[in-house]
N, C-alpha and C. Protein backbone atom coordinates (compact mmCIF):
# COMPACT_ATOMS: atom_id res chain seq x y z
N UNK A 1 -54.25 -34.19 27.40
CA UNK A 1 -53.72 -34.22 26.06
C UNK A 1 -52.51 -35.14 26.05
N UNK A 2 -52.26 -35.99 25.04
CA UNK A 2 -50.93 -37.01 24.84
C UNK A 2 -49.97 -35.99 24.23
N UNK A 3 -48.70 -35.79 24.74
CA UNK A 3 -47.59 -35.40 24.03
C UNK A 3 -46.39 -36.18 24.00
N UNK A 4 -45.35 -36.05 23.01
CA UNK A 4 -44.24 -36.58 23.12
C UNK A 4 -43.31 -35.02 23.91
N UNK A 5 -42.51 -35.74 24.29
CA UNK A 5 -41.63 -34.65 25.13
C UNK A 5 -39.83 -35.56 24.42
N UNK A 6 -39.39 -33.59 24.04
CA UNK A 6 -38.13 -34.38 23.56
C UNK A 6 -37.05 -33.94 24.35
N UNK A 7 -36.13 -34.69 25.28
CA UNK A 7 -35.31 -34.26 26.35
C UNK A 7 -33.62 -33.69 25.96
N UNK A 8 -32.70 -33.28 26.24
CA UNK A 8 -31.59 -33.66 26.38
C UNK A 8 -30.75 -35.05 27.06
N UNK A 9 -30.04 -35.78 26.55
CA UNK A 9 -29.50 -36.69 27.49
C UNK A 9 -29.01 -36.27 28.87
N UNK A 10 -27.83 -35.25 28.27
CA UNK A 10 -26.71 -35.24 29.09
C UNK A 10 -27.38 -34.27 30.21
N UNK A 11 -28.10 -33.33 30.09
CA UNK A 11 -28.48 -32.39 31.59
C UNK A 11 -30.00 -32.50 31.40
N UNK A 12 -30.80 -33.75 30.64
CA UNK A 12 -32.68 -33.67 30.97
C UNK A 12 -33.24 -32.49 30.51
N UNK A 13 -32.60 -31.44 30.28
CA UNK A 13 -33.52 -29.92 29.37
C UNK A 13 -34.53 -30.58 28.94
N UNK A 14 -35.82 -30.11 28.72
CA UNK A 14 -36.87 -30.31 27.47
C UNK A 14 -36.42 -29.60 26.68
N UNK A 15 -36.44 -30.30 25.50
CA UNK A 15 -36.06 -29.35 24.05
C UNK A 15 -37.64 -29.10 23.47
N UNK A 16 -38.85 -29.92 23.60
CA UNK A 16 -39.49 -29.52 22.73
C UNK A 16 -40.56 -30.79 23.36
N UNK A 17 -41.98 -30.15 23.01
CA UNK A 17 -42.99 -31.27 23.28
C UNK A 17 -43.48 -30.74 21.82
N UNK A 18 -44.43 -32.31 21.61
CA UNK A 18 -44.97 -32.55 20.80
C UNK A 18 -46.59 -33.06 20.80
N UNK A 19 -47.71 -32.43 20.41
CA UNK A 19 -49.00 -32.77 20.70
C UNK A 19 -48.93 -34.42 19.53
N UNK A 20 -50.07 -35.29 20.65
CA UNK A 20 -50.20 -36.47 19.65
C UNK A 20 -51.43 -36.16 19.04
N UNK A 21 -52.06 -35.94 17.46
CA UNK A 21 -53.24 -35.52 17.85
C UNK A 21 -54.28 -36.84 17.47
N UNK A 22 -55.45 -36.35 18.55
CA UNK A 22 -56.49 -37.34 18.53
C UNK A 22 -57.62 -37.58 17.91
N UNK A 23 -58.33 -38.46 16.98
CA UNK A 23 -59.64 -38.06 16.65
C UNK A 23 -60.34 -37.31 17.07
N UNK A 24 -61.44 -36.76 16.24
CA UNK A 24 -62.08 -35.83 17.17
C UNK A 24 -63.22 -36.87 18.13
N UNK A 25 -63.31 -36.12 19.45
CA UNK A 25 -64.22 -36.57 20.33
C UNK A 25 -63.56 -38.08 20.89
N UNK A 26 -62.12 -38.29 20.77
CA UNK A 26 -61.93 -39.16 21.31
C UNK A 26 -60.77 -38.68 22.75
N UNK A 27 -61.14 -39.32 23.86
CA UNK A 27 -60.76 -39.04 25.18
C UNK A 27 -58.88 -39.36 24.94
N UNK A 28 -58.48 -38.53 25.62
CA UNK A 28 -56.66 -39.20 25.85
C UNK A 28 -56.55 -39.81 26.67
N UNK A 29 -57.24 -41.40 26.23
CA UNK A 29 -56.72 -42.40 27.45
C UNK A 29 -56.19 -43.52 26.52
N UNK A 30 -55.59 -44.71 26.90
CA UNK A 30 -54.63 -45.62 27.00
C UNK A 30 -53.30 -44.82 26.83
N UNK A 31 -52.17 -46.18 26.64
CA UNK A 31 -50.67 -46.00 26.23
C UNK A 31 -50.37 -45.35 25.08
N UNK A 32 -49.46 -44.47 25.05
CA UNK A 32 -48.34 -43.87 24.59
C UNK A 32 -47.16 -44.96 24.52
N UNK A 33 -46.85 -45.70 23.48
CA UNK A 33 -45.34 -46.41 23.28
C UNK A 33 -44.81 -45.82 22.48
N UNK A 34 -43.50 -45.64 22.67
CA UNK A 34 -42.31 -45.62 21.74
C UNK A 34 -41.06 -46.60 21.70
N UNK A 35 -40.30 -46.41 20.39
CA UNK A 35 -39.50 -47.20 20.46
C UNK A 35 -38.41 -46.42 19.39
N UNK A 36 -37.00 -46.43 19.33
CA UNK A 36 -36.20 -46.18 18.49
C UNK A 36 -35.88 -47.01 17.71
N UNK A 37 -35.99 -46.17 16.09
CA UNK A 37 -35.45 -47.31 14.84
C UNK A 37 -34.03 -47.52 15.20
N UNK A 38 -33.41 -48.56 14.42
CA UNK A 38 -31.82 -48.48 14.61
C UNK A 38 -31.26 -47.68 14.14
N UNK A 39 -31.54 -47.15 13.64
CA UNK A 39 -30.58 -45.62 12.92
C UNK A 39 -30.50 -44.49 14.39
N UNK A 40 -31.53 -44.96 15.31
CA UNK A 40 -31.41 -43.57 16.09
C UNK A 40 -31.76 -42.39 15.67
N UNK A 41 -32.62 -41.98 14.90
CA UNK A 41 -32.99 -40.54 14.21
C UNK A 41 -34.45 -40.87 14.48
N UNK A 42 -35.14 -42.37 14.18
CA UNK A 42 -37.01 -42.14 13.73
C UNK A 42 -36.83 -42.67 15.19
N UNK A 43 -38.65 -42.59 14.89
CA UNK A 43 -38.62 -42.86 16.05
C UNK A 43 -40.58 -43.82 15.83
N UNK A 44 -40.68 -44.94 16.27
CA UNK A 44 -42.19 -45.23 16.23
C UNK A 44 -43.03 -44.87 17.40
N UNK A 45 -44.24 -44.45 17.18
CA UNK A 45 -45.08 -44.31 18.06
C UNK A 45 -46.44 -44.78 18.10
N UNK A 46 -47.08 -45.28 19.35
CA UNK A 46 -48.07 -46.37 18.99
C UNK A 46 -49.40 -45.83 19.98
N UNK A 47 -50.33 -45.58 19.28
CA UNK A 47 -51.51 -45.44 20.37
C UNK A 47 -52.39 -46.53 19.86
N UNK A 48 -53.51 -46.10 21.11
CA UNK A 48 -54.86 -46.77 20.58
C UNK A 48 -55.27 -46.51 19.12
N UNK A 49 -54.94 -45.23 18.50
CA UNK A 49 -55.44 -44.34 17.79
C UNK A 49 -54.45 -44.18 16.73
N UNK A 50 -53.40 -44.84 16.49
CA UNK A 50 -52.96 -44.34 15.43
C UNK A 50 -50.90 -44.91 15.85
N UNK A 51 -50.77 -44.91 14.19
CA UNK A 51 -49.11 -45.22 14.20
C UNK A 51 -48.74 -44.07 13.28
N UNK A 52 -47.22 -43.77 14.31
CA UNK A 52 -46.62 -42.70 13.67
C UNK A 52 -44.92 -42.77 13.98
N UNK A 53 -44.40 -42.37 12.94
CA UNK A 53 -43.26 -42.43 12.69
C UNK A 53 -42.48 -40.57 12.54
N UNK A 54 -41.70 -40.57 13.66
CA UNK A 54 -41.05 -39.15 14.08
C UNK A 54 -39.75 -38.88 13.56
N UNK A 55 -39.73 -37.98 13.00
CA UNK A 55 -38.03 -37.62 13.30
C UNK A 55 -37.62 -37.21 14.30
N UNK A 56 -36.48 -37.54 15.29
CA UNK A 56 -36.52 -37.06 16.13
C UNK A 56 -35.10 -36.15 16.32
N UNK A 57 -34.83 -36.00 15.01
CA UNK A 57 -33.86 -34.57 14.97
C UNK A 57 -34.26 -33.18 14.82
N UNK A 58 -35.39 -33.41 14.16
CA UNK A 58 -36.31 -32.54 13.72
C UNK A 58 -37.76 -32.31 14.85
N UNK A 59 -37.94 -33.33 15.57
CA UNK A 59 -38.78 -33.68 16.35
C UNK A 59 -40.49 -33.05 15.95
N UNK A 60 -40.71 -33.43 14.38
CA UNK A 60 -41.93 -33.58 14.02
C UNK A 60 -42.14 -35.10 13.32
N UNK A 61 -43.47 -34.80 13.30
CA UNK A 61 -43.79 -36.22 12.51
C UNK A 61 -43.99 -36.48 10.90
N UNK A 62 -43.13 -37.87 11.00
CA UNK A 62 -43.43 -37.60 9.13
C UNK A 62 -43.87 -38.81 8.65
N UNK A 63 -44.85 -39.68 9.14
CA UNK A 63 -45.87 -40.48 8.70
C UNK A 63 -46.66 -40.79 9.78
N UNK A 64 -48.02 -40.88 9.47
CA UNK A 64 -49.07 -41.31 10.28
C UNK A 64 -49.92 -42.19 10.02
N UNK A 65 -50.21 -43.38 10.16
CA UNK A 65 -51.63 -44.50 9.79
C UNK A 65 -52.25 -44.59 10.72
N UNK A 66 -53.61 -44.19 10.71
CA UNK A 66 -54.81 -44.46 11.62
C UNK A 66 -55.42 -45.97 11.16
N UNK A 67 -56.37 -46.59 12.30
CA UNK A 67 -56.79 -47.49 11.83
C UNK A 67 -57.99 -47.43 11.32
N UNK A 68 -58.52 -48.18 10.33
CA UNK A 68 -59.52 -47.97 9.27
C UNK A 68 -59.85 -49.18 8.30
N UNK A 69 -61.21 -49.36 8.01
CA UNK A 69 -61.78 -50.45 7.18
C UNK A 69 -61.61 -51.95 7.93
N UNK A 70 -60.88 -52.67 6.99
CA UNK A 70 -60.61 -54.25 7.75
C UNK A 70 -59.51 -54.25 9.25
N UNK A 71 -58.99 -53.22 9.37
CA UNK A 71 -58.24 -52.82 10.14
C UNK A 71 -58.63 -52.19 11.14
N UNK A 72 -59.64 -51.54 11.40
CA UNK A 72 -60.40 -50.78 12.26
C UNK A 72 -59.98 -50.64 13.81
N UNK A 73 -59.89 -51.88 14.47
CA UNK A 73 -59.63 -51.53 15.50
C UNK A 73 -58.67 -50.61 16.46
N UNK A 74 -58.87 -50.75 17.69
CA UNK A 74 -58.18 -50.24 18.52
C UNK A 74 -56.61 -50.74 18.18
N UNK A 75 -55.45 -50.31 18.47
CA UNK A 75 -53.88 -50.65 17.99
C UNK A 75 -53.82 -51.17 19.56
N UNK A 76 -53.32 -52.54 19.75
CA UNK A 76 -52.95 -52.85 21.41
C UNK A 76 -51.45 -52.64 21.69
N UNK A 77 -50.52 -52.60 20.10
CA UNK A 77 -49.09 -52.58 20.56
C UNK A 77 -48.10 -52.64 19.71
N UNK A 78 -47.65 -52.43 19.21
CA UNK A 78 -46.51 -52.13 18.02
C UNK A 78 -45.12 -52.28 18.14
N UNK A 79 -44.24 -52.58 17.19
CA UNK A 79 -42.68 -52.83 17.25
C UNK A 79 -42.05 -52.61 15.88
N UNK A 80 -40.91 -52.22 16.14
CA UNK A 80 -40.07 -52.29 14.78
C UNK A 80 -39.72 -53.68 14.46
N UNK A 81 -39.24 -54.04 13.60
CA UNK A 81 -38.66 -55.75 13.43
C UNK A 81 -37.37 -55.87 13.47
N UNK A 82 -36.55 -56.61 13.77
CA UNK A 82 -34.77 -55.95 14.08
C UNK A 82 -34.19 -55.62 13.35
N UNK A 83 -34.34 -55.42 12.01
CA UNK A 83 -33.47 -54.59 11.38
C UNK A 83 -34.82 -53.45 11.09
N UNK A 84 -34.95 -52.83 11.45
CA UNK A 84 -36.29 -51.65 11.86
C UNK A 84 -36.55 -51.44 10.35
N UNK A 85 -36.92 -52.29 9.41
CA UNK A 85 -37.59 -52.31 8.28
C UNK A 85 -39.14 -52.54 7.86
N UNK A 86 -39.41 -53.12 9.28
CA UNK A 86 -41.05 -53.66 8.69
C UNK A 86 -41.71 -53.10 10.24
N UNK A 87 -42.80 -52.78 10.48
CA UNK A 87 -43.45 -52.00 12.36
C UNK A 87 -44.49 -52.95 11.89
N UNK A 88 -44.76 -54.26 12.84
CA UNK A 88 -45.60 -55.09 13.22
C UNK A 88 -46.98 -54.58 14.49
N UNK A 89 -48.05 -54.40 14.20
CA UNK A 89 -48.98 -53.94 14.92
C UNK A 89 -49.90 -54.42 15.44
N UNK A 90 -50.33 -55.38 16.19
CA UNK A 90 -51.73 -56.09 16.74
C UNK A 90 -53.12 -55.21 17.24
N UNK A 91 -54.01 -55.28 16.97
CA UNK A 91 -55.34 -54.73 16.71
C UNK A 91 -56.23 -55.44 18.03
N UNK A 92 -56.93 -54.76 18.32
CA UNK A 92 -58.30 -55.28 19.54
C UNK A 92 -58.64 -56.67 19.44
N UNK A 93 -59.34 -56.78 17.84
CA UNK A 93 -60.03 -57.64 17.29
C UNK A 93 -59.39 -58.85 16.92
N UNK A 94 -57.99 -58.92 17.22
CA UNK A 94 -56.89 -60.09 16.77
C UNK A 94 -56.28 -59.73 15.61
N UNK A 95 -56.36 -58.35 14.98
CA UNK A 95 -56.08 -58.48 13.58
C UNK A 95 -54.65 -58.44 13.62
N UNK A 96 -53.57 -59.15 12.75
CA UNK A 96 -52.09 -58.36 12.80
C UNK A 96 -51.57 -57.23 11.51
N UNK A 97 -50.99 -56.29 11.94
CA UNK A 97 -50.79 -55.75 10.55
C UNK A 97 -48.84 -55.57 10.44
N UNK A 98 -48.65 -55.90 9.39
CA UNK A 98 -47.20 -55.45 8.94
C UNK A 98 -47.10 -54.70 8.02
N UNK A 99 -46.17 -53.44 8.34
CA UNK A 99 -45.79 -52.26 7.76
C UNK A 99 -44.96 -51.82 7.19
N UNK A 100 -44.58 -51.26 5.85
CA UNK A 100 -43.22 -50.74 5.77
C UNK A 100 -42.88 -49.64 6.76
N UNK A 101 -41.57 -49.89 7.50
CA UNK A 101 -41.11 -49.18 8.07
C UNK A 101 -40.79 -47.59 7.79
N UNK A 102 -40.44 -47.35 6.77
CA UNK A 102 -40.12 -46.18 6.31
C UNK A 102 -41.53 -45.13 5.43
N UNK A 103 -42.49 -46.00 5.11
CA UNK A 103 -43.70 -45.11 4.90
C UNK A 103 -44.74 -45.32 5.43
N UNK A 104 -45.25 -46.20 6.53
CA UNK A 104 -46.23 -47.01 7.05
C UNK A 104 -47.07 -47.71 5.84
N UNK A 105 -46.30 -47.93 4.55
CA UNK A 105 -47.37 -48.34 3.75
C UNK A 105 -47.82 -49.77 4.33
N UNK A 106 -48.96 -50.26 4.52
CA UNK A 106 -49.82 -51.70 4.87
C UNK A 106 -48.84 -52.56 3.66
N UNK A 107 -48.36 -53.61 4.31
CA UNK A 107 -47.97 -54.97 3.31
C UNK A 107 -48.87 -55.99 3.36
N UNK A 108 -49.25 -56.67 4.56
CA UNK A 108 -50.15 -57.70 5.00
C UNK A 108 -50.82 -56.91 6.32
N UNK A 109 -52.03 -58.10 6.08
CA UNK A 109 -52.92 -58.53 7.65
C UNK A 109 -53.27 -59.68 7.72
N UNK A 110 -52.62 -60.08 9.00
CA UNK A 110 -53.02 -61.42 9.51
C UNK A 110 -53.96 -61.53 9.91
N UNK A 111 -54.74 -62.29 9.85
CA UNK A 111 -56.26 -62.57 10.29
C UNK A 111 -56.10 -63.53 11.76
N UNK A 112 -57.23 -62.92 12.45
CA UNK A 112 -56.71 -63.82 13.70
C UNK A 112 -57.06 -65.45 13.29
N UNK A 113 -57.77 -65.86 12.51
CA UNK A 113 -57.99 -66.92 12.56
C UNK A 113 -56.67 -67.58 12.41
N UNK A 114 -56.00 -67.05 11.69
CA UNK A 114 -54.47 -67.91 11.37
C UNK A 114 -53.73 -68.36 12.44
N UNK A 115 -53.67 -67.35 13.62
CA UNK A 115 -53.00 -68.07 14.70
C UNK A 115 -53.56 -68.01 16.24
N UNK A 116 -55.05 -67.68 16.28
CA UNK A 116 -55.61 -67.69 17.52
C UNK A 116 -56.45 -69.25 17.05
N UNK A 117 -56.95 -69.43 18.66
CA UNK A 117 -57.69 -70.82 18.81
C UNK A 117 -59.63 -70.38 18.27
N UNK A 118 -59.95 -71.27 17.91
CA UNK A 118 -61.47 -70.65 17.61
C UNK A 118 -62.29 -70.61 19.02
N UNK A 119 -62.78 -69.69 19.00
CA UNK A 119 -63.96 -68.95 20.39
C UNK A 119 -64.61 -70.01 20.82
N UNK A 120 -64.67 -70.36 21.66
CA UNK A 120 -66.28 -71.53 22.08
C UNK A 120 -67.30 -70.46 22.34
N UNK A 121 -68.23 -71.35 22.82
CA UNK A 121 -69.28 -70.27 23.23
C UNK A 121 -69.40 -70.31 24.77
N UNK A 122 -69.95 -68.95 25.05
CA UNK A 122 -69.59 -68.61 26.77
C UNK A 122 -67.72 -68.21 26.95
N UNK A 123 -67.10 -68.24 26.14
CA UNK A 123 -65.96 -67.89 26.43
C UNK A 123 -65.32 -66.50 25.98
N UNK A 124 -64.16 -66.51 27.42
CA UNK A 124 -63.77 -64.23 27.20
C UNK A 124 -63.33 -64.74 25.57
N UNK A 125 -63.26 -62.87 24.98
CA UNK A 125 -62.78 -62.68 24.35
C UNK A 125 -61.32 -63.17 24.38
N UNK A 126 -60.46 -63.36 23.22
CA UNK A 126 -58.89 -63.68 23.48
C UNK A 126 -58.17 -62.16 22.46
N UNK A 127 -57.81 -61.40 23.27
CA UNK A 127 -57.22 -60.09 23.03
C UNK A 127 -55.46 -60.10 22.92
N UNK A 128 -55.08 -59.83 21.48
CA UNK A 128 -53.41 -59.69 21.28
C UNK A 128 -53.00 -58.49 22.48
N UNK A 129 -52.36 -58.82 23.15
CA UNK A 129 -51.95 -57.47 23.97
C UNK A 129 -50.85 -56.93 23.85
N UNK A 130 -49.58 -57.48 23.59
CA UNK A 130 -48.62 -57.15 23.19
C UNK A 130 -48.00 -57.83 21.80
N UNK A 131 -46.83 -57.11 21.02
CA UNK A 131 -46.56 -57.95 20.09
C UNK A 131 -44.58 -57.30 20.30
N UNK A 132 -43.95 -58.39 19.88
CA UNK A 132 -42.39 -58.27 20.00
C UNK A 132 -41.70 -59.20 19.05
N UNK A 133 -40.64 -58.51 18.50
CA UNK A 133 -40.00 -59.29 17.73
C UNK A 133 -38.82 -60.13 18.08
N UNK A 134 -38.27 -61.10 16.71
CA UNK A 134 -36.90 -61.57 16.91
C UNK A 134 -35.86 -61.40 16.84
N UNK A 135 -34.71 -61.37 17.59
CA UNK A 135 -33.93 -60.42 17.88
C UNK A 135 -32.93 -60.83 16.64
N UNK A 136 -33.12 -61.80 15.70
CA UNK A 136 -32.57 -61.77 14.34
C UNK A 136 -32.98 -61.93 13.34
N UNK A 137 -34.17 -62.66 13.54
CA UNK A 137 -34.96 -62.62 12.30
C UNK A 137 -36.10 -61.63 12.04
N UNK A 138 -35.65 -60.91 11.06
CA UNK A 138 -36.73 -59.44 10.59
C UNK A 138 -38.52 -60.03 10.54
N UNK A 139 -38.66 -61.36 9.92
CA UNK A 139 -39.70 -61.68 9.47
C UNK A 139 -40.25 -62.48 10.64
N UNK A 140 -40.01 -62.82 12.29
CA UNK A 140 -40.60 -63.74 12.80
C UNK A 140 -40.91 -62.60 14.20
N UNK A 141 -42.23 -62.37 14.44
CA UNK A 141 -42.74 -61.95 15.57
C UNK A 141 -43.61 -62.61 16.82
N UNK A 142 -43.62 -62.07 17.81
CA UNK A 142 -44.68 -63.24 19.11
C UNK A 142 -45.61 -62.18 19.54
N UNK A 143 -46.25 -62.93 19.57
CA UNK A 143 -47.52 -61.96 20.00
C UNK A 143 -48.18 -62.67 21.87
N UNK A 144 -48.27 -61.95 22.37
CA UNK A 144 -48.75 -62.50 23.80
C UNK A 144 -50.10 -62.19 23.97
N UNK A 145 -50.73 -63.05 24.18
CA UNK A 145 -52.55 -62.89 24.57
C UNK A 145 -53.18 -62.87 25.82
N UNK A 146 -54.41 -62.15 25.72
CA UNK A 146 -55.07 -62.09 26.48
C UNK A 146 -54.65 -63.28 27.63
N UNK A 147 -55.25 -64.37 27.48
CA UNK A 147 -55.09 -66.09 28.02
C UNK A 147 -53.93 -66.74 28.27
N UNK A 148 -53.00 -65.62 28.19
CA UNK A 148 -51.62 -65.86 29.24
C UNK A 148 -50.58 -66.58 27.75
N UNK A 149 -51.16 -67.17 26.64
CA UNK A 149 -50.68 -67.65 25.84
C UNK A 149 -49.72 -66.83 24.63
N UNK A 150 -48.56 -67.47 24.08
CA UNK A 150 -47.91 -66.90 23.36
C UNK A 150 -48.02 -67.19 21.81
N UNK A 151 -48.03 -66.25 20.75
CA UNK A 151 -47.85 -67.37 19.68
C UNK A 151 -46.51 -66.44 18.87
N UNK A 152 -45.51 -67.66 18.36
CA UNK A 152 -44.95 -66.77 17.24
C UNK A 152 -45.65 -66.92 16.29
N UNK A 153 -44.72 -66.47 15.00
CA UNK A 153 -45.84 -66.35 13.90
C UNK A 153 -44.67 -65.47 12.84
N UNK A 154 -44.50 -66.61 11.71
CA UNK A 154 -43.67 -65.94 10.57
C UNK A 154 -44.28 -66.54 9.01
N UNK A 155 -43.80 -66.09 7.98
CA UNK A 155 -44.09 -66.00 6.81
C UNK A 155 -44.56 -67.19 6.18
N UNK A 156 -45.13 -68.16 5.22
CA UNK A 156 -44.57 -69.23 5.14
C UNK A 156 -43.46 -70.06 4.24
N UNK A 157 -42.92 -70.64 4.22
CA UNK A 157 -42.09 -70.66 3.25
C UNK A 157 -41.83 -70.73 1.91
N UNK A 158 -42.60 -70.76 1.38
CA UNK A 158 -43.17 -70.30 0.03
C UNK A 158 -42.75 -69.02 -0.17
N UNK A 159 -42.92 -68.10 0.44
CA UNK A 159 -43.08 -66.69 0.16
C UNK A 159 -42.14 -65.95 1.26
N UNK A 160 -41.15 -66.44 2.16
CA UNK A 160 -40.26 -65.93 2.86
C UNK A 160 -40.08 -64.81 3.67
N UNK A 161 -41.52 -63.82 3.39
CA UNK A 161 -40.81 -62.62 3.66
C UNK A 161 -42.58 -62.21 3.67
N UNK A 162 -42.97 -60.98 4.66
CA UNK A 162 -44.48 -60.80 4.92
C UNK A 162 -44.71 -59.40 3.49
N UNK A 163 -45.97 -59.98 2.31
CA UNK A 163 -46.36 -59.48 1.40
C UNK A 163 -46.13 -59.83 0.25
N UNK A 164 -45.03 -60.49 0.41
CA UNK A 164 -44.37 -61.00 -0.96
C UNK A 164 -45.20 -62.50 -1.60
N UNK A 165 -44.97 -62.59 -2.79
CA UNK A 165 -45.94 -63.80 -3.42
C UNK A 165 -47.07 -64.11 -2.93
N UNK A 166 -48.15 -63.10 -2.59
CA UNK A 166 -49.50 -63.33 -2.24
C UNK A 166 -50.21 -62.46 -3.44
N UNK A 167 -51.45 -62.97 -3.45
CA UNK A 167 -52.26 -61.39 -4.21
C UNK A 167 -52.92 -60.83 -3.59
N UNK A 168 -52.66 -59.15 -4.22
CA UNK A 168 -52.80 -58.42 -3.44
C UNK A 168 -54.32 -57.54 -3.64
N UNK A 169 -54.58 -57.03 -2.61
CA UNK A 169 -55.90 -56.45 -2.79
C UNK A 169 -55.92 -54.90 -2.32
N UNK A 170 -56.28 -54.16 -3.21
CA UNK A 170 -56.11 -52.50 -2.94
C UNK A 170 -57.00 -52.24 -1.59
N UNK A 171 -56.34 -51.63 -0.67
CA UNK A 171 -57.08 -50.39 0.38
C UNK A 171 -57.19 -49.50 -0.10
N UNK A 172 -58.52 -48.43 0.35
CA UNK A 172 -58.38 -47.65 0.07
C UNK A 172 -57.79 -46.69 1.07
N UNK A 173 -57.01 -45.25 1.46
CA UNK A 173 -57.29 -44.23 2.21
C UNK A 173 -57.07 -43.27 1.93
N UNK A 174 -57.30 -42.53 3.30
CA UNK A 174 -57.78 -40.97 3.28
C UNK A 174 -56.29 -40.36 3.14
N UNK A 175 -56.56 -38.96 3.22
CA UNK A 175 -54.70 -38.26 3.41
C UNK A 175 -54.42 -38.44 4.70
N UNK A 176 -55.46 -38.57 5.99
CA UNK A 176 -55.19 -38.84 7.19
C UNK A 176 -53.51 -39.83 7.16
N UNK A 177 -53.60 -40.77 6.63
CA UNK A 177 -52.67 -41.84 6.32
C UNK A 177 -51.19 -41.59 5.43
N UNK A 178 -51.17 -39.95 5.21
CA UNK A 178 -50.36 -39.46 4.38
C UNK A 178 -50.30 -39.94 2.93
N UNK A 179 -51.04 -40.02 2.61
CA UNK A 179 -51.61 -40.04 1.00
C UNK A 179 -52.99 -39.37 0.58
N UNK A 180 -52.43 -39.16 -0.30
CA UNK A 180 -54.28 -38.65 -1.10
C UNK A 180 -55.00 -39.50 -1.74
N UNK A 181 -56.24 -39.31 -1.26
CA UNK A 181 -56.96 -40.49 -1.82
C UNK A 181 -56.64 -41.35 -3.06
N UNK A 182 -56.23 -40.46 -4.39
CA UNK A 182 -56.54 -40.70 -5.64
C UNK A 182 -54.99 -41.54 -6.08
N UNK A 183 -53.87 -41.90 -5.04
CA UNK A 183 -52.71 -42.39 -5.07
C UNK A 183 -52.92 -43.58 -4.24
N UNK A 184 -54.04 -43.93 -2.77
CA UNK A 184 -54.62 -44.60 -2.36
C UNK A 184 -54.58 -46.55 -2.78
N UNK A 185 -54.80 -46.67 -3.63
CA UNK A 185 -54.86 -48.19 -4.73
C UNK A 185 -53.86 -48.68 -4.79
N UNK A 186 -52.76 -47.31 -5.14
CA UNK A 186 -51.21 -48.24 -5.52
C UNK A 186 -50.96 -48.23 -4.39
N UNK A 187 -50.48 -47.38 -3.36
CA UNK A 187 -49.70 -46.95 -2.14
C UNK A 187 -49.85 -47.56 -0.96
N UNK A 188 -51.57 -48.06 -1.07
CA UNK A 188 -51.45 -48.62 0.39
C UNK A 188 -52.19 -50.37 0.03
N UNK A 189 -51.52 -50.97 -0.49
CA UNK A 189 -52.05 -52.31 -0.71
C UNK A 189 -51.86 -53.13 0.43
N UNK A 190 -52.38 -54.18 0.30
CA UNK A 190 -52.48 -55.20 1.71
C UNK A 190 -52.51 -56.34 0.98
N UNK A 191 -52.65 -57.40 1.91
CA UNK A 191 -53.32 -58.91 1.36
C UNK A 191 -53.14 -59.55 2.84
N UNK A 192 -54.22 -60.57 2.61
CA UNK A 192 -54.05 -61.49 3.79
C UNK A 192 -52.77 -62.78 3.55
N UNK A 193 -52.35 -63.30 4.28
CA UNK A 193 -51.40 -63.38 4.19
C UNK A 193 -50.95 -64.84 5.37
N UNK A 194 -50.26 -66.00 4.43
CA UNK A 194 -50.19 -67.45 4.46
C UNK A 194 -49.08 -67.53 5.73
N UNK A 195 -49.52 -67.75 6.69
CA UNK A 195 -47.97 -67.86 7.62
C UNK A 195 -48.21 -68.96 8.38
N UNK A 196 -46.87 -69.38 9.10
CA UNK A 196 -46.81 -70.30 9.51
C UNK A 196 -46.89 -70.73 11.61
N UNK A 197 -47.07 -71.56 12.10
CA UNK A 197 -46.87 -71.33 13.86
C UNK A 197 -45.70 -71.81 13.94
């Protein structure tokens, strides 16, 4: 079973574990990441299976997005952005997603075509494996690949900022995602989304 475990600093006590929970019928294997927002209170958490955002004063969870629809894949790796406003997420399939930080609502998805090389034939897959941000700019992230290669990757200038001045196209989801379906349209919108290398 994946848990979070919440410690004391000063003498290591466990104060409290926390179950991560898993689809059903899905095994507890890959990574467990975390990372602290700058406030020091949330906290992000990243599986194969799902993004979630903790309190960790309270040490429950108070948003969750699974992946689903155009988004589907496996999650390879997640980050806050430096001012911990937007959680940038890379997908199996190359997909990128950017998040509001504070509700996981979906803003954009990058399509891998935007900043991966096109496939030949006979050739591996090229898999995002990690993704990390800039240590000042909120809007510019790097993503490291499969093929040893790096790409950054920010907004384009037109539109400054990831979601903004594109059109947008409704997702739908479940409450899994902390919404109810029928709030779904407004709450969790997306768009693909014009950026630059």
């Amino acid at each position: 079973m994946n848990s979070l475990f919440f410690w004391t600093a000063d003498t290591w006590e466990k104060k409290k574990s926390s179950a991560i929970s898993l689809p059903p019928r899905k095994a507890p294997v890959g990574d467990t990441r975390v990372q602290f927002h700058n406030d020091q209170i949330h906290l992000l958490v990243s599986h194969e299976t799902q993004l979630a955002i903790y309190d960790a004063t309270k040490m429950e969870c108070i948003h969750k997005w699974v992946p689903q629809e155009a988004l589907s894949s496996p999650i390879t790796s997640a980050s806050y952005s430096c001012n911990s406003q937007l959680v940038y997420a890379s997908f199996a399939d190359g997909n990128i997603a950017v998040f509001d930080a504070d509700s996981l609502r979906l803003r954009c998805r990058i399509a891998p075509s935007a900043y991966m090389p096109q496939p030949t034939p006979n050739s591996a897959p090229i898999i995002p494996q990690v993704i990390t941000t800039h240590p000042q700019e909120p809007n510019q992230l790097a993503v490291g690949l499969s093929d040893g290669s790096v790409k950054v990757i920010e907004p384009s200038e037109a539109s400054r900022r990831w979601g903004v001045g594109v059109a947008v196209n409704a997702d739908k989801a479940g409450t899994e995602n902390g919404r109810p379906s029928s709030s779904s349209a407004a709450n969790n919108s997306s768009s693909d989304h014009q950026m630059q290398r």
